[in-house]
C-alpha atoms as a PDB file:
ATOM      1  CA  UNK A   1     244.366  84.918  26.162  1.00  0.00           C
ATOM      2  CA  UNK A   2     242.517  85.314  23.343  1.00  0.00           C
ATOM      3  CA  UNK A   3     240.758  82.848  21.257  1.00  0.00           C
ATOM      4  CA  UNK A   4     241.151  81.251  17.448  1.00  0.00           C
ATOM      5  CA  UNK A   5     238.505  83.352  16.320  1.00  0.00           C
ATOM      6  CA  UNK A   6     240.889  86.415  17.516  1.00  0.00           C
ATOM      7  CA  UNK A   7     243.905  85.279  16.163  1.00  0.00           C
ATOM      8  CA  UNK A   8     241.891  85.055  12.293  1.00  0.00           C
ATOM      9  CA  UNK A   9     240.633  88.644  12.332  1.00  0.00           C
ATOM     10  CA  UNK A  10     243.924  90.066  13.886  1.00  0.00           C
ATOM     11  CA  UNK A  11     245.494  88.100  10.722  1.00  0.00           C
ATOM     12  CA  UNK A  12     242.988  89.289   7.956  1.00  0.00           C
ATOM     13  CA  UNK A  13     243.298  92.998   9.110  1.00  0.00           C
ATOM     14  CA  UNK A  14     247.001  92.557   8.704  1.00  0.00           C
ATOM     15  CA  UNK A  15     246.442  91.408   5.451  1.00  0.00           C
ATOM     16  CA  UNK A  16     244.364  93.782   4.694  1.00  0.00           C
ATOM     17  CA  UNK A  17     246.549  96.572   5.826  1.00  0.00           C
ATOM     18  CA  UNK A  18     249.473  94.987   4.165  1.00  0.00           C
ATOM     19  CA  UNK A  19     247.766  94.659   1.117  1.00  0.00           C
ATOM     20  CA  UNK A  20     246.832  98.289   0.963  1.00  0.00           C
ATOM     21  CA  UNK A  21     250.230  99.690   1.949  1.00  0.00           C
ATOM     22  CA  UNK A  22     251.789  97.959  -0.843  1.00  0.00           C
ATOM     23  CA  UNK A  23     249.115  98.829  -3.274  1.00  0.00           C
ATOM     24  CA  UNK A  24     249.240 102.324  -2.715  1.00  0.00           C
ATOM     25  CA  UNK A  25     252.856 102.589  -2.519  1.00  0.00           C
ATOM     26  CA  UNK A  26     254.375 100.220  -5.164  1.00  0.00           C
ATOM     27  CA  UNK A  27     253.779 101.483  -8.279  1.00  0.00           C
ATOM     28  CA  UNK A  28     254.208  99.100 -11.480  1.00  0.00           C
ATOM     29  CA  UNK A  29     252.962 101.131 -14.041  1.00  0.00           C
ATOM     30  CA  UNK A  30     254.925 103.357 -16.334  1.00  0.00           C
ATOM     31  CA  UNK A  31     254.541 107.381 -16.085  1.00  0.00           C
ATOM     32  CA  UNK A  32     251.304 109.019 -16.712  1.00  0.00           C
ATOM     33  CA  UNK A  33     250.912 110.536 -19.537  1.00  0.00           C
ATOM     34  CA  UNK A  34     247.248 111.230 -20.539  1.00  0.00           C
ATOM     35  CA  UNK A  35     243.978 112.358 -18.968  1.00  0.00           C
ATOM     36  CA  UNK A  36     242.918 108.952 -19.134  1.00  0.00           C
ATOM     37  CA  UNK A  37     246.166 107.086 -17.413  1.00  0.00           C
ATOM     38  CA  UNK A  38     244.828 108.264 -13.372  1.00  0.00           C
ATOM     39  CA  UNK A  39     241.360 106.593 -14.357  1.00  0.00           C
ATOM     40  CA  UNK A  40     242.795 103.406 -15.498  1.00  0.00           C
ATOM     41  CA  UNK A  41     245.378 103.001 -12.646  1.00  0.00           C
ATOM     42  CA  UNK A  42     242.642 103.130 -10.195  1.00  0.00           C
ATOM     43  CA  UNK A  43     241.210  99.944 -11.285  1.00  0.00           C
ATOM     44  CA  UNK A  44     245.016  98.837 -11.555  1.00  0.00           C
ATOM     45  CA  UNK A  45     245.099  99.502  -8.135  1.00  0.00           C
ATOM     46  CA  UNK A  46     242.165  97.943  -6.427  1.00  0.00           C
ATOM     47  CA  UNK A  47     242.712  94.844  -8.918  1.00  0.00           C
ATOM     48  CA  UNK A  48     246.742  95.047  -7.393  1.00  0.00           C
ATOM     49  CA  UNK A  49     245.634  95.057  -4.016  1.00  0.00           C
ATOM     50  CA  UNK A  50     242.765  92.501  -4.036  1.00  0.00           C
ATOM     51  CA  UNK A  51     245.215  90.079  -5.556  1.00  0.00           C
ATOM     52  CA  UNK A  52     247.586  90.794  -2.975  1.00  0.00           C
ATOM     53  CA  UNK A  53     244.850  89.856  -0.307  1.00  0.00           C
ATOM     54  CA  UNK A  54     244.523  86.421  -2.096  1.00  0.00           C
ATOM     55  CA  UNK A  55     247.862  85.520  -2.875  1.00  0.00           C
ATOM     56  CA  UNK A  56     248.919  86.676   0.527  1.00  0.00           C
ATOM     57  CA  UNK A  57     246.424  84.958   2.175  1.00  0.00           C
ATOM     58  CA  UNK A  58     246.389  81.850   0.528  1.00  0.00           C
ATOM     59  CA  UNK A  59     250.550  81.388   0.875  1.00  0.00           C
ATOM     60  CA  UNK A  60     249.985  81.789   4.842  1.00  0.00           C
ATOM     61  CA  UNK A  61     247.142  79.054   4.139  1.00  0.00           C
ATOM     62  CA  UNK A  62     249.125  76.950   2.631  1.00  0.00           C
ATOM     63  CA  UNK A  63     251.644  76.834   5.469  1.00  0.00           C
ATOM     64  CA  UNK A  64     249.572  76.967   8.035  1.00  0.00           C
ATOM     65  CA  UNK A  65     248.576  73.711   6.619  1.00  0.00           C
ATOM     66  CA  UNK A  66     251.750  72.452   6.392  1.00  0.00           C
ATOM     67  CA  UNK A  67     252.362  72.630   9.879  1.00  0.00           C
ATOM     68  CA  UNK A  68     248.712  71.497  11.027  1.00  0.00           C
ATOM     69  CA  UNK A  69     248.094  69.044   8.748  1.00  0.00           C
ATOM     70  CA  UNK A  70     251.018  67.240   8.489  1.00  0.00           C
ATOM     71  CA  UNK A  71     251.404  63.580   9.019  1.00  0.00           C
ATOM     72  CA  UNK A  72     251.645  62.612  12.483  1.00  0.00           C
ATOM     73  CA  UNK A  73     254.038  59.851  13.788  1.00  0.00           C
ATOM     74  CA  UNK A  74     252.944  56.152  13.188  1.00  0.00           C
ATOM     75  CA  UNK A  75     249.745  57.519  11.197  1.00  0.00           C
ATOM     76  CA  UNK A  76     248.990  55.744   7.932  1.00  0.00           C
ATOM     77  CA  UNK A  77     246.107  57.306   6.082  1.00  0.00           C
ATOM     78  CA  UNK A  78     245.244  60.396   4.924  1.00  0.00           C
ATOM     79  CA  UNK A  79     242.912  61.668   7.798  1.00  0.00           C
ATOM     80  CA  UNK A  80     239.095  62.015   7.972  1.00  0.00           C
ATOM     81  CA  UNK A  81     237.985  63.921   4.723  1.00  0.00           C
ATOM     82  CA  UNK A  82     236.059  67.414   4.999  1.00  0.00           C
ATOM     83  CA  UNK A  83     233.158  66.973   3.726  1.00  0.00           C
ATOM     84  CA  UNK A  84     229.998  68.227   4.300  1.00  0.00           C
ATOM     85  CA  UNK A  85     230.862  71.851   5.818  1.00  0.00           C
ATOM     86  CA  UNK A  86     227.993  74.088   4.638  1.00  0.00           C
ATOM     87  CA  UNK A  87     229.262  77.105   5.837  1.00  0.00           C
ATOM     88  CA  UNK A  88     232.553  76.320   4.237  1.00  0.00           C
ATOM     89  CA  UNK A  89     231.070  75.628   1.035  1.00  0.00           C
ATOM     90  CA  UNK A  90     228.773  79.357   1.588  1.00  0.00           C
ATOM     91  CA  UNK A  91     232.166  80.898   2.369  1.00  0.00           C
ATOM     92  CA  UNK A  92     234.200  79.920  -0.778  1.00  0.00           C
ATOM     93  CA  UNK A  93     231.351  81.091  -3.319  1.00  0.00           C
ATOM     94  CA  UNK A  94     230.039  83.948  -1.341  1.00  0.00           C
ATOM     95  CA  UNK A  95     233.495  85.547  -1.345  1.00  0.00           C
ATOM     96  CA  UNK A  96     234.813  85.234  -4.661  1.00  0.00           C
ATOM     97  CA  UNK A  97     231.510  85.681  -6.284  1.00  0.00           C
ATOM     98  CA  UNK A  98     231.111  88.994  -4.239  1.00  0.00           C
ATOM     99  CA  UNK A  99     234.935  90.194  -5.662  1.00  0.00           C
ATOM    100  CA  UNK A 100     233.865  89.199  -9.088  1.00  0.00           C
ATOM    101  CA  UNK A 101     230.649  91.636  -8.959  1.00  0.00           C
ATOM    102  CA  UNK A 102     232.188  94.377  -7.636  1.00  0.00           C
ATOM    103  CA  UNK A 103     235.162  94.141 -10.272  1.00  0.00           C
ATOM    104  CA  UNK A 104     232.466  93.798 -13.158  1.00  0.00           C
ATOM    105  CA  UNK A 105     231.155  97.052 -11.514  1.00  0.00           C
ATOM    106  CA  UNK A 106     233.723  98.914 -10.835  1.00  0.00           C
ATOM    107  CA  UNK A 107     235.280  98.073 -14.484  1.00  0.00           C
ATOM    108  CA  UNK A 108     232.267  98.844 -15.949  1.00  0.00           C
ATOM    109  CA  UNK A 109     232.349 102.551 -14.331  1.00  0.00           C
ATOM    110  CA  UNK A 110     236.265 102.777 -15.705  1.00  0.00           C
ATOM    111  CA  UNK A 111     235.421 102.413 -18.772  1.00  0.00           C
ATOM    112  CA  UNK A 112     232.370 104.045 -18.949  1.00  0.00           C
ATOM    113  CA  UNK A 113     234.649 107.165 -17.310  1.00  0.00           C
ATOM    114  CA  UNK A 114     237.167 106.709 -19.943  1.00  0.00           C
ATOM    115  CA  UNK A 115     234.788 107.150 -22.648  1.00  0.00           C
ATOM    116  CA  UNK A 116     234.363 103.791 -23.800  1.00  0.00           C
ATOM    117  CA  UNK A 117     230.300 104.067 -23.712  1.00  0.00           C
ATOM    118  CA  UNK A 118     230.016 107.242 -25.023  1.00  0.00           C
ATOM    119  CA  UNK A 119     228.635 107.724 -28.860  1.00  0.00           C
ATOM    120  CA  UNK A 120     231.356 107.243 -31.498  1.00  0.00           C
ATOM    121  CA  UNK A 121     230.457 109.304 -34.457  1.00  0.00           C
ATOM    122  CA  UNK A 122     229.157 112.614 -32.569  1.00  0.00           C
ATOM    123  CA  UNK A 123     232.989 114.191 -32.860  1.00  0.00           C
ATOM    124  CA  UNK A 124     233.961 112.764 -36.241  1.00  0.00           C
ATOM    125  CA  UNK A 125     232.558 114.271 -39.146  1.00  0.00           C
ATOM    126  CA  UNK A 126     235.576 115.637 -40.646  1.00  0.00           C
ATOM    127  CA  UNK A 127     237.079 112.597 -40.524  1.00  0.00           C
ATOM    128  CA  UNK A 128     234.204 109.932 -41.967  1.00  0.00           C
ATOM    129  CA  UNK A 129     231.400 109.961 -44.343  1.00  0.00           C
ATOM    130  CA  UNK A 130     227.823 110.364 -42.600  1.00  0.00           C
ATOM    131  CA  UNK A 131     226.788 106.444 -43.732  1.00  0.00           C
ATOM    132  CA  UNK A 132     230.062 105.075 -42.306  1.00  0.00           C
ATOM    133  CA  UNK A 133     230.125 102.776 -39.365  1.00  0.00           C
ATOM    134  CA  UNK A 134     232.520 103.218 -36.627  1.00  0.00           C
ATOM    135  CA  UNK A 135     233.061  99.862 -35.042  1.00  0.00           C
ATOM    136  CA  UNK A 136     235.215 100.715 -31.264  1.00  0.00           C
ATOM    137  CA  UNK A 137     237.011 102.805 -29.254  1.00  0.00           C
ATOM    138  CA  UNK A 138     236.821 105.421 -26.785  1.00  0.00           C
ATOM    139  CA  UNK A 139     235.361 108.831 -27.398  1.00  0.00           C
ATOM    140  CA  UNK A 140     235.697 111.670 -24.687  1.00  0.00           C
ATOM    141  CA  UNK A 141     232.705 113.451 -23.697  1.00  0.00           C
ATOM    142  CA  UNK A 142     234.361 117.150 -24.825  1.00  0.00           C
ATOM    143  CA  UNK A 143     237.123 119.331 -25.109  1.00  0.00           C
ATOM    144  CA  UNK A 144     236.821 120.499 -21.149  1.00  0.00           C
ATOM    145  CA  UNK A 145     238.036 123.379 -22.319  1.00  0.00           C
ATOM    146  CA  UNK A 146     240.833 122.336 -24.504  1.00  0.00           C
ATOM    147  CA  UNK A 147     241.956 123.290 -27.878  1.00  0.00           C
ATOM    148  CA  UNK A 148     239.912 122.259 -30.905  1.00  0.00           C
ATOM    149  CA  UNK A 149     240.915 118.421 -31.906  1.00  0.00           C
ATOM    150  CA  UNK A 150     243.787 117.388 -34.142  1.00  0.00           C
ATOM    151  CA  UNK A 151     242.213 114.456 -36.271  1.00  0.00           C
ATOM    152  CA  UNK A 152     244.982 111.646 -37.617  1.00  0.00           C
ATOM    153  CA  UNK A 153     244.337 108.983 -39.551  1.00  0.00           C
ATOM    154  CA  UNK A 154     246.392 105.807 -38.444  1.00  0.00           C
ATOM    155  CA  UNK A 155     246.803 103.439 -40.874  1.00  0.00           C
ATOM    156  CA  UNK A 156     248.336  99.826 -39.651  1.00  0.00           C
ATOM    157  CA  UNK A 157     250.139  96.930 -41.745  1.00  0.00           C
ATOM    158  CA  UNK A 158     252.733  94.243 -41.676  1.00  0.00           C
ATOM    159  CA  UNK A 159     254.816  95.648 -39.728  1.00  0.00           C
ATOM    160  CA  UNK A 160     254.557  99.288 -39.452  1.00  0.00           C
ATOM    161  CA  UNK A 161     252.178 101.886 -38.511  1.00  0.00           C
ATOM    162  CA  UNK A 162     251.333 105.348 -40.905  1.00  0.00           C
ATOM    163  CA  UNK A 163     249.981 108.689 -39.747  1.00  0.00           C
ATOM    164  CA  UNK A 164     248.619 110.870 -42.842  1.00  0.00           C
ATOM    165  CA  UNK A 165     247.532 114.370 -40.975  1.00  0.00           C
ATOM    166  CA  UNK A 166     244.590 115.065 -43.736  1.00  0.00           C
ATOM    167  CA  UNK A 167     244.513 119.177 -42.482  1.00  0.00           C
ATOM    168  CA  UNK A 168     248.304 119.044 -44.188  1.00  0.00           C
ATOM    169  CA  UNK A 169     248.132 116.523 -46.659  1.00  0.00           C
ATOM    170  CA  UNK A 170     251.461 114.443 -45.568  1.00  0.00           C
ATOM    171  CA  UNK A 171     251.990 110.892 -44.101  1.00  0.00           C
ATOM    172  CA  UNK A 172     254.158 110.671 -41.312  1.00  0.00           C
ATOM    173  CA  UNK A 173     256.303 107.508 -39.627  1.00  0.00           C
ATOM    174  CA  UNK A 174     256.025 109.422 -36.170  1.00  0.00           C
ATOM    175  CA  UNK A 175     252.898 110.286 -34.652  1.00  0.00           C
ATOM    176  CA  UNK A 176     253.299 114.149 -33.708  1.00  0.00           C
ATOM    177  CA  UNK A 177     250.681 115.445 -31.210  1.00  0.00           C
ATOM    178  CA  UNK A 178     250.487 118.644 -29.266  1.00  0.00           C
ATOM    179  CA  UNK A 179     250.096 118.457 -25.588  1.00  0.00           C
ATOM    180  CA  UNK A 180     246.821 118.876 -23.589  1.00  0.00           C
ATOM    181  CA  UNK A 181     244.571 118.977 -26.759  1.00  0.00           C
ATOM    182  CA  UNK A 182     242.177 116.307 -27.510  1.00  0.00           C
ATOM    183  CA  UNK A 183     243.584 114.111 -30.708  1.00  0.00           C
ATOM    184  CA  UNK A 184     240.912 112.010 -32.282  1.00  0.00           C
ATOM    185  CA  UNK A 185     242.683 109.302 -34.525  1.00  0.00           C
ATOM    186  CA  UNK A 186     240.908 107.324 -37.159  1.00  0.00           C
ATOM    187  CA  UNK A 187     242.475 103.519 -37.333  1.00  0.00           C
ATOM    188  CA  UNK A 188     242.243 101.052 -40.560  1.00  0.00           C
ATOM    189  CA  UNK A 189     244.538  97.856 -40.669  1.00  0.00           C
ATOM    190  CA  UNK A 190     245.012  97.329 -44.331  1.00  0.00           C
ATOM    191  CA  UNK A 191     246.083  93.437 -44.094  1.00  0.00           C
ATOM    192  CA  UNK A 192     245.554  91.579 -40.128  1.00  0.00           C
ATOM    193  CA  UNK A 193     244.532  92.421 -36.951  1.00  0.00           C
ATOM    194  CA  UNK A 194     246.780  94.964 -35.424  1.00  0.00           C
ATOM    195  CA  UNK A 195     246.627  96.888 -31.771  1.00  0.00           C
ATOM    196  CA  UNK A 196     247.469 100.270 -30.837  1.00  0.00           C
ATOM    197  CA  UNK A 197     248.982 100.479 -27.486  1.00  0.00           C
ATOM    198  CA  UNK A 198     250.879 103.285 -25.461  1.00  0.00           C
ATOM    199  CA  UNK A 199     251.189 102.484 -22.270  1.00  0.00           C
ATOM    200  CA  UNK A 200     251.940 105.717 -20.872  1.00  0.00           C
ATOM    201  CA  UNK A 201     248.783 106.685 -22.089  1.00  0.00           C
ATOM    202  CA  UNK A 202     247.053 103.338 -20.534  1.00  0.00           C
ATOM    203  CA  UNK A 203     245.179 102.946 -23.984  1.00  0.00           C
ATOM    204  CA  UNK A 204     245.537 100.108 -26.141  1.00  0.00           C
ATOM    205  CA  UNK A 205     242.441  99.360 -29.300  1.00  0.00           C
ATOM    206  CA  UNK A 206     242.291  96.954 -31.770  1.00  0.00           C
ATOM    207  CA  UNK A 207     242.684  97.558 -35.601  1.00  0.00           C
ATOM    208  CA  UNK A 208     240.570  94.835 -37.268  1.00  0.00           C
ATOM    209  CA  UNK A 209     240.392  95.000 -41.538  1.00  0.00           C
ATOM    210  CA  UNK A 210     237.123  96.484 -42.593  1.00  0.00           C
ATOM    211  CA  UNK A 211     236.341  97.368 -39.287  1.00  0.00           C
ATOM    212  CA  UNK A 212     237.362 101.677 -38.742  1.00  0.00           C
ATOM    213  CA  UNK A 213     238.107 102.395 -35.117  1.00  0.00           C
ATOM    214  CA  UNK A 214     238.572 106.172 -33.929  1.00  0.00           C
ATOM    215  CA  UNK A 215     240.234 106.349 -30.736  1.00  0.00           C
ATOM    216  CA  UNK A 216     240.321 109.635 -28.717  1.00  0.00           C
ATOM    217  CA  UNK A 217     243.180 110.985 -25.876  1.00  0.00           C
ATOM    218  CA  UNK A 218     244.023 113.844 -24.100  1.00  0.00           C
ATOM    219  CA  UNK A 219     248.344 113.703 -24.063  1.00  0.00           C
ATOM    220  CA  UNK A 220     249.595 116.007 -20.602  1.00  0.00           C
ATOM    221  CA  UNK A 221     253.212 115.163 -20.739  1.00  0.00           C
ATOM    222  CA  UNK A 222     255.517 116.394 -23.206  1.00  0.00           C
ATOM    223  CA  UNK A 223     258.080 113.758 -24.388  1.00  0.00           C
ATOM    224  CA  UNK A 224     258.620 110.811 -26.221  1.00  0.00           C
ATOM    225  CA  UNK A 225     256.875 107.556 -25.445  1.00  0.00           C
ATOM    226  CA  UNK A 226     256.269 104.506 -27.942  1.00  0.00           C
ATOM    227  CA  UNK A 227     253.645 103.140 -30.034  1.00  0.00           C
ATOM    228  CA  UNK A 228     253.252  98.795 -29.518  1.00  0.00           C
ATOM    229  CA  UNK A 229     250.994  96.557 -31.896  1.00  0.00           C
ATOM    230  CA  UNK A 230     249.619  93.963 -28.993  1.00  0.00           C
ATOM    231  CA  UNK A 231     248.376  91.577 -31.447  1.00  0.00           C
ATOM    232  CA  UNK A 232     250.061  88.902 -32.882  1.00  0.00           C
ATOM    233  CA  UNK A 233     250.349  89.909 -36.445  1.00  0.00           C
ATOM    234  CA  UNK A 234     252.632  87.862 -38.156  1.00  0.00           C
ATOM    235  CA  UNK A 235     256.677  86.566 -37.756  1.00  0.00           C
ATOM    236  CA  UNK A 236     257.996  90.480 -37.253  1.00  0.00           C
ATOM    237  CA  UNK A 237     254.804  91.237 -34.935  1.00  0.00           C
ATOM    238  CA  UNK A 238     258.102  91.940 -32.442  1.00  0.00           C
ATOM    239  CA  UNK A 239     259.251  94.874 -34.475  1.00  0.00           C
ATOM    240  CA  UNK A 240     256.273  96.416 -35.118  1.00  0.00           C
ATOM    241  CA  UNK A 241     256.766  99.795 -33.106  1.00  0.00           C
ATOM    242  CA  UNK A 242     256.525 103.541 -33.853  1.00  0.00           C
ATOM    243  CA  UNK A 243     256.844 106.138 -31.568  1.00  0.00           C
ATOM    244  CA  UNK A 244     254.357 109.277 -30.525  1.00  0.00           C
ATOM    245  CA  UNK A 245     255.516 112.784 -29.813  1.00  0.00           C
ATOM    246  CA  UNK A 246     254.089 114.950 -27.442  1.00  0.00           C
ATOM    247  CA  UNK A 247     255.150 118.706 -28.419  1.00  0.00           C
ATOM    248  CA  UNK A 248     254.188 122.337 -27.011  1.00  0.00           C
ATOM    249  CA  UNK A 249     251.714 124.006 -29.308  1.00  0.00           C
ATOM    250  CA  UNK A 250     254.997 125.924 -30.990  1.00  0.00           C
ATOM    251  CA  UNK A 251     257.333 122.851 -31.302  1.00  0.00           C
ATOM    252  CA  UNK A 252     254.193 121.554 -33.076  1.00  0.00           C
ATOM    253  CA  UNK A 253     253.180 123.400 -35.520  1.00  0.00           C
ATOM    254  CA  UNK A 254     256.541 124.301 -36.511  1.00  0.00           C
ATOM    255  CA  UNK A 255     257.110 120.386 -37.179  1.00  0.00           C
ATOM    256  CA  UNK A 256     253.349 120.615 -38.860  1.00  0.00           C
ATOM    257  CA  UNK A 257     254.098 123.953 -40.712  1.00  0.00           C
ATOM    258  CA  UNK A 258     257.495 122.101 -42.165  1.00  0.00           C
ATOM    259  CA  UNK A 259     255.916 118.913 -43.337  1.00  0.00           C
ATOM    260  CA  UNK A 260     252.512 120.295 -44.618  1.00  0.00           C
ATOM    261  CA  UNK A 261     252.076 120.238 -48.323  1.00  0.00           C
ATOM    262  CA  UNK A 262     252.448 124.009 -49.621  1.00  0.00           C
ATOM    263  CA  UNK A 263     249.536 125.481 -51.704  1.00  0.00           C
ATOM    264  CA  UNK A 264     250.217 126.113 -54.971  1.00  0.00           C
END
């Protein structure tokens, strides 16, 4: 027969188990569709499943308690109060202060994989003066072997975003990108805080006025996927979308080739 203290590790290792199974087989996230979207749904992932263990955990909790705790025929007070439980008290701040380290941690390695520590002005001198200050983003460590960069400037305002391709002297309502070469994209709000978010791509910066941001990705899916502001930036924030296309080397130059400003 086994004891309580059975029963409560047989139920956390289901809990466990369950937790994993779903987290590594429900997937909530859109398709991935850059070199940094695997890196970011790892920490989706572990942050999925480690909420699973708590909500899971404390729903059966909460019923257990329902059934143990409940009033008991001709009682009528509440019960002797805990109070006083030491190893109770260890237990709750142990645990969650231990899942709020390793979170810190393991977010800190995320982004720090993702490029987010990595020095902002080593790729950009085409794009910014030498005295200019580059506020945030995320800068890849290299090219890993992929073609040269294609450098954008994004330019954001009530309620629509702008690409100008400086290489062909032409502003563009699309953002046209070939696939599996580094883009490096140079972002200015002219009016409010704006946000640049693709969620295929899993990245999403802020645009703040007077404050440039250059934001780097690797695209590895052709197609076409959508371009969100994520900050509340006045009564048509809604509406403020654009879209990014992801083109073979060919498809894109040919677009490039027919929008580019001809040489007199």
């Amino acid at each position: 027969m086994l004891n309580k203290y059975s029963y409560l590790i047989l139920v956390i290792s289901a809990i466990i188990g369950i937790s994993f199974f779903i987290g590594f087989n429900v997937n909530l996230l859109p398709e991935e569709a850059s070199i940094n979207a695997p890196i970011y749904d790892e920490l989706f992932k572990i942050l999925f499943i480690i909420g699973l263990m708590l909500f899971i955990g404390m729903t059966l909790l909460v019923i257990y308690s329902l059934f143990k705790f409940r009033k008991k025929s001709g009682q009528s007070g509440d019960g002797i109060a805990l109070e006083g439980n030491l190893t109770l008290e260890i237990i709750w701040t142990v645990i969650p202060s231990l899942i709020v380290l390793f979170v810190g941690l393991y977010s800190y390695n995320i982004y720090d994989r993702m490029g987010g520590m990595n020095d902002l002005n080593h790729n950009h001198e085409s794009m910014t003066a030498s005295s200019e200050k580059i506020w945030a983003g995320i800068s890849q460590d290299s090219n890993n072997g992929l073609l040269t960069n294609t450098n954008i400037e994004v330019s954001a305002m009530q309620f629509a975003f702008l690409f100008n391709y400086p290489k062909g002297d032409f502003i563009s309502g699309e953002l046209h990108v070939p696939v599996n070469e580094k883009i490096t994209i140079k972002m200015e709000s002219k009016d409010v805080i704006h946000a640049f978010w693709i969620p295929e791509f899993r990245i999403k910066q802020d645009i703040i006025p007077g404050q440039p941001t250059v934001l780097n990705f690797t695209p590895t899916k052709v197609g076409k996927y959508p371009i969100i502001c994520a900050e509340l930036c006045g009564p048509y924030h809604g509406g403020m979308r654009a879209s990014i296309i992801v083109e073979n080397s060919n498809d894109y130059q040919e677009w490039f080739n027919q929008n580019k400003k001809t040489k007199l």
